[in-house]
N, C-alpha and C. Protein backbone atom coordinates (compact mmCIF):
# COMPACT_ATOMS: atom_id res chain seq x y z
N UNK A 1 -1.67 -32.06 -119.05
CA UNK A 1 -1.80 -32.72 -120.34
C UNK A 1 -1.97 -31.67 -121.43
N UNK A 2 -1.31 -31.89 -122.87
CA UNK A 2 -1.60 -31.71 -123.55
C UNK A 2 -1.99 -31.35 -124.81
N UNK A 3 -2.81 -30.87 -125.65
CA UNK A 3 -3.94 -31.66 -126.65
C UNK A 3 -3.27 -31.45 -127.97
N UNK A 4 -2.97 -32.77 -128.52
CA UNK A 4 -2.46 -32.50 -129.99
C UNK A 4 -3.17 -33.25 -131.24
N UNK A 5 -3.04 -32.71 -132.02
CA UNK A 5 -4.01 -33.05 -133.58
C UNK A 5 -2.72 -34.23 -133.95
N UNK A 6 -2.98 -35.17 -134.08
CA UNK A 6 -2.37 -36.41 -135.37
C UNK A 6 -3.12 -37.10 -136.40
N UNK A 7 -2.07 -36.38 -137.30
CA UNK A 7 -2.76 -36.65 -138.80
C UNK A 7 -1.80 -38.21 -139.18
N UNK A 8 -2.81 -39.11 -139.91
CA UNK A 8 -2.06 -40.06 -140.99
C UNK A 8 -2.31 -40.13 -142.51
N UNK A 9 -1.11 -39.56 -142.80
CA UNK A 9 -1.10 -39.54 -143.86
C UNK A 9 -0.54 -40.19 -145.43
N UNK A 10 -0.85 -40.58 -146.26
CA UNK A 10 -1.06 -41.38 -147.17
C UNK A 10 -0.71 -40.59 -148.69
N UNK A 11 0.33 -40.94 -149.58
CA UNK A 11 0.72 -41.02 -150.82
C UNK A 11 -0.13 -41.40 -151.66
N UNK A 12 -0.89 -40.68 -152.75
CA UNK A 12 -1.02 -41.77 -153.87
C UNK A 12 -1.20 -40.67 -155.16
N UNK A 13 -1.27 -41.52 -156.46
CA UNK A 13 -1.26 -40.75 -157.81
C UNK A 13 -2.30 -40.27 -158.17
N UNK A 14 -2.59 -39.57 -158.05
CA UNK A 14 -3.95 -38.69 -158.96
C UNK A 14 -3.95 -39.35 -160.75
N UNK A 15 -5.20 -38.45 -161.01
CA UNK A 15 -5.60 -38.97 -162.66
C UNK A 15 -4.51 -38.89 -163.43
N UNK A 16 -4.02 -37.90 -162.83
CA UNK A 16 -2.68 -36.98 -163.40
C UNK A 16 -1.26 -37.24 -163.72
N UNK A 17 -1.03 -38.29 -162.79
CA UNK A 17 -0.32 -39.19 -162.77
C UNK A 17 1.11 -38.26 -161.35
N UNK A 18 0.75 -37.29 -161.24
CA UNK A 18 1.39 -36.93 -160.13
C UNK A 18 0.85 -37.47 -158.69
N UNK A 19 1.97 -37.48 -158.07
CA UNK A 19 1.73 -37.94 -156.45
C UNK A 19 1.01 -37.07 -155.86
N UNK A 20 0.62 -37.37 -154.93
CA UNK A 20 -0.54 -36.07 -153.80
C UNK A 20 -0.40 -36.96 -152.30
N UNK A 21 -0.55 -36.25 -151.54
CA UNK A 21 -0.54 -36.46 -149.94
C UNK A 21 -1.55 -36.42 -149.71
N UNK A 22 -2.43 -37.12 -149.19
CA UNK A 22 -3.81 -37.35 -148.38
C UNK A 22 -3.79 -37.59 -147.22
N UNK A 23 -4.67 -36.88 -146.00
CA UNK A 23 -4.76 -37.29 -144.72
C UNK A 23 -5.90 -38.51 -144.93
N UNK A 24 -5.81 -39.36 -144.12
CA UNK A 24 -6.57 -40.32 -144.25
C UNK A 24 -7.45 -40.49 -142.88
N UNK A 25 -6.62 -39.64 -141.85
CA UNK A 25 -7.51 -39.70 -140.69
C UNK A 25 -7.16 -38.36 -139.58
N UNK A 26 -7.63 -37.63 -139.11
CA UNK A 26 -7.30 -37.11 -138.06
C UNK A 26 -7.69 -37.34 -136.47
N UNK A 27 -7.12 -37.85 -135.78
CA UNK A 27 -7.49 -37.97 -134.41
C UNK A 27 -7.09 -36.85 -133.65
N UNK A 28 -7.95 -36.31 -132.70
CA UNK A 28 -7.17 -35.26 -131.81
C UNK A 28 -7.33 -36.22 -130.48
N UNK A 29 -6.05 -35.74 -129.34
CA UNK A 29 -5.51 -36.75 -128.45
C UNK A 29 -5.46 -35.48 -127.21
N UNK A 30 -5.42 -36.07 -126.05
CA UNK A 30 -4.66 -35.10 -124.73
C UNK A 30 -3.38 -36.18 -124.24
N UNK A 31 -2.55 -35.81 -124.29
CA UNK A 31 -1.70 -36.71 -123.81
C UNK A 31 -0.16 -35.96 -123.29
N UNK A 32 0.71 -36.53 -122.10
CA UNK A 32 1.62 -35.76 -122.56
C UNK A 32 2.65 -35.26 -122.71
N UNK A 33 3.01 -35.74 -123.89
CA UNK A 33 4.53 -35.60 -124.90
C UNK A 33 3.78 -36.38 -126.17
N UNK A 34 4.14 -35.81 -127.26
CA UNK A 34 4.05 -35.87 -128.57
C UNK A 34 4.03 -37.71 -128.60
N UNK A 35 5.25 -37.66 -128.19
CA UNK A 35 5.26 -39.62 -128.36
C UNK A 35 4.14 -40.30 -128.05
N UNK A 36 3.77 -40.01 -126.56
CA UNK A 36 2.35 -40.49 -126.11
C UNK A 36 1.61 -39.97 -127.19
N UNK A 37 0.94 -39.15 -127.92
CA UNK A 37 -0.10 -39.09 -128.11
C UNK A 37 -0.26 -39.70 -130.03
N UNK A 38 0.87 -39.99 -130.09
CA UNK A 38 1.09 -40.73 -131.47
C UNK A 38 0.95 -42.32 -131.02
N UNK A 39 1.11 -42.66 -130.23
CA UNK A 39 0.84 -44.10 -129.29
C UNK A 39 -0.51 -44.19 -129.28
N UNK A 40 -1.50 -43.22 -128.77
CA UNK A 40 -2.54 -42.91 -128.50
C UNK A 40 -3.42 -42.73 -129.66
N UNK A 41 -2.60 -42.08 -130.20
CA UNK A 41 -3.68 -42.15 -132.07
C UNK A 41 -3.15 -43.00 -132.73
N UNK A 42 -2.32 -44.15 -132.36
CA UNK A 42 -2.57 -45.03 -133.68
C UNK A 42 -3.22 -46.14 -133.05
N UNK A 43 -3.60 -46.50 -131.99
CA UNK A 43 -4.37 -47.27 -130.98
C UNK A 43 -6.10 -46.98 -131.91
N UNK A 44 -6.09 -45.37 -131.35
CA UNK A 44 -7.73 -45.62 -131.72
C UNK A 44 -7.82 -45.83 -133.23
N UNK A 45 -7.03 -45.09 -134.30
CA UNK A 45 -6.66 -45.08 -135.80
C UNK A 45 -7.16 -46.18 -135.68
N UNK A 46 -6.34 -47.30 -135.26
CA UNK A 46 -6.95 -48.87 -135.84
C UNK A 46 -7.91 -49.68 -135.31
N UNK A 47 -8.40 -49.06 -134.31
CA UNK A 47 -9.54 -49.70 -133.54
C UNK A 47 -10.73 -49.10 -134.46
N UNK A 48 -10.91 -47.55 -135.31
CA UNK A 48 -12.05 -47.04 -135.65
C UNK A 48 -12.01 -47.64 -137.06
N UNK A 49 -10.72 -48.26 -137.59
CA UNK A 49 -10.46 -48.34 -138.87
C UNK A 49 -10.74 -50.04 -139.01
N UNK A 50 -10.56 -50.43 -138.14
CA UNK A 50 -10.52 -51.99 -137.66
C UNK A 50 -8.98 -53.03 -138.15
N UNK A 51 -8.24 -52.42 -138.03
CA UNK A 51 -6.71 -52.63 -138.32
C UNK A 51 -5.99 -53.15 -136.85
N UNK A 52 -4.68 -53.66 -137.43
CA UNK A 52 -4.04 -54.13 -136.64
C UNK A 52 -2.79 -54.23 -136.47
N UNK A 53 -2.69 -52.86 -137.38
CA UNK A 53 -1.41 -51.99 -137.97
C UNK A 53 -1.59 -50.93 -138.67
N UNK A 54 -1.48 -49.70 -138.13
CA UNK A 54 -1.91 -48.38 -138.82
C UNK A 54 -1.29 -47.82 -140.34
N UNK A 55 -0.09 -49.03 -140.19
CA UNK A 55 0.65 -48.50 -141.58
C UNK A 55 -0.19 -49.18 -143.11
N UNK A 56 -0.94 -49.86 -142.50
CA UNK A 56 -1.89 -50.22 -143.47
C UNK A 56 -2.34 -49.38 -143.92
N UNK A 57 -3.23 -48.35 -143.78
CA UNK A 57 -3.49 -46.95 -144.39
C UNK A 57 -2.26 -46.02 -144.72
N UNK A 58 -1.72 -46.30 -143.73
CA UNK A 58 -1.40 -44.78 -143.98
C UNK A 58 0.75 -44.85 -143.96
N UNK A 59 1.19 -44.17 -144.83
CA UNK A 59 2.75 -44.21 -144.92
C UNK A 59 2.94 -43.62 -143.85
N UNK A 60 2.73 -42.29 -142.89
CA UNK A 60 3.15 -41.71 -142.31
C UNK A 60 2.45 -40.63 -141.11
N UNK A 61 2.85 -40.39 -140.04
CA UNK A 61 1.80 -40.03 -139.23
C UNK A 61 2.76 -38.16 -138.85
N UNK A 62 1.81 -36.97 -139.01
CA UNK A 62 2.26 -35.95 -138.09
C UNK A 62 1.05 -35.50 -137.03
N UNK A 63 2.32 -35.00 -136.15
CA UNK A 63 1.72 -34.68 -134.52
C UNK A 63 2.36 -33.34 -134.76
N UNK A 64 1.41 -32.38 -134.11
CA UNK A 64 1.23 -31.18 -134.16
C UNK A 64 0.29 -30.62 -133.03
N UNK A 65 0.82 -29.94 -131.95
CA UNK A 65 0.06 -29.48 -130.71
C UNK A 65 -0.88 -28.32 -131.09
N UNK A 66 -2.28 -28.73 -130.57
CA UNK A 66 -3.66 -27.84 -131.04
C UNK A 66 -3.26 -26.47 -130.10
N UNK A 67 -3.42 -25.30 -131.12
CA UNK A 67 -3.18 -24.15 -130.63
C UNK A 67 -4.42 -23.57 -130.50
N UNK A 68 -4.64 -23.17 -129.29
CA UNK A 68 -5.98 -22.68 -128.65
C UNK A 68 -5.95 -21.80 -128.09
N UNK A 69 -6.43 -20.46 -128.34
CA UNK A 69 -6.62 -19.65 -127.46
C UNK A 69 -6.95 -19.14 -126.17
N UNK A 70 -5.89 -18.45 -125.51
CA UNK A 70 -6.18 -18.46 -123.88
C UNK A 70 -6.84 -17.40 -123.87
């Protein structure tokens, strides 16, 4: 297995009136292939968030494998 960081992340306008990207959540996962573990974080995403659809928060999700030193 294994361990990757998935971020969801979220659009919106500042004071400024420009757009900005916000993470709205990070889950880290062991799972393994990328697919699984985006399956896997949007499961808990909406169980911690209490949702029943992750796109409710968030426009868009990246998966990115945690680089750890051997």
């Amino acid at each position: 297995m294994s361990r990757f960081i998935v971020r969801f992340m979220k659009d919106v306008l500042g004071e400024n009136g420009r757009q900005a990207e916000i993470c709205q959540c990070t889950v880290e996962v062991d799972a393994s292939s990328e697919g699984h573990a985006t399956e896997l974080a949007k499961k808990k995403f909406c169980e911690t968030q209490s949702l029943y659809d992750w796109s409710l928060h968030a426009d868009r999700i990246k998966v990115t494998p945690a680089d750890f030193p051997t």
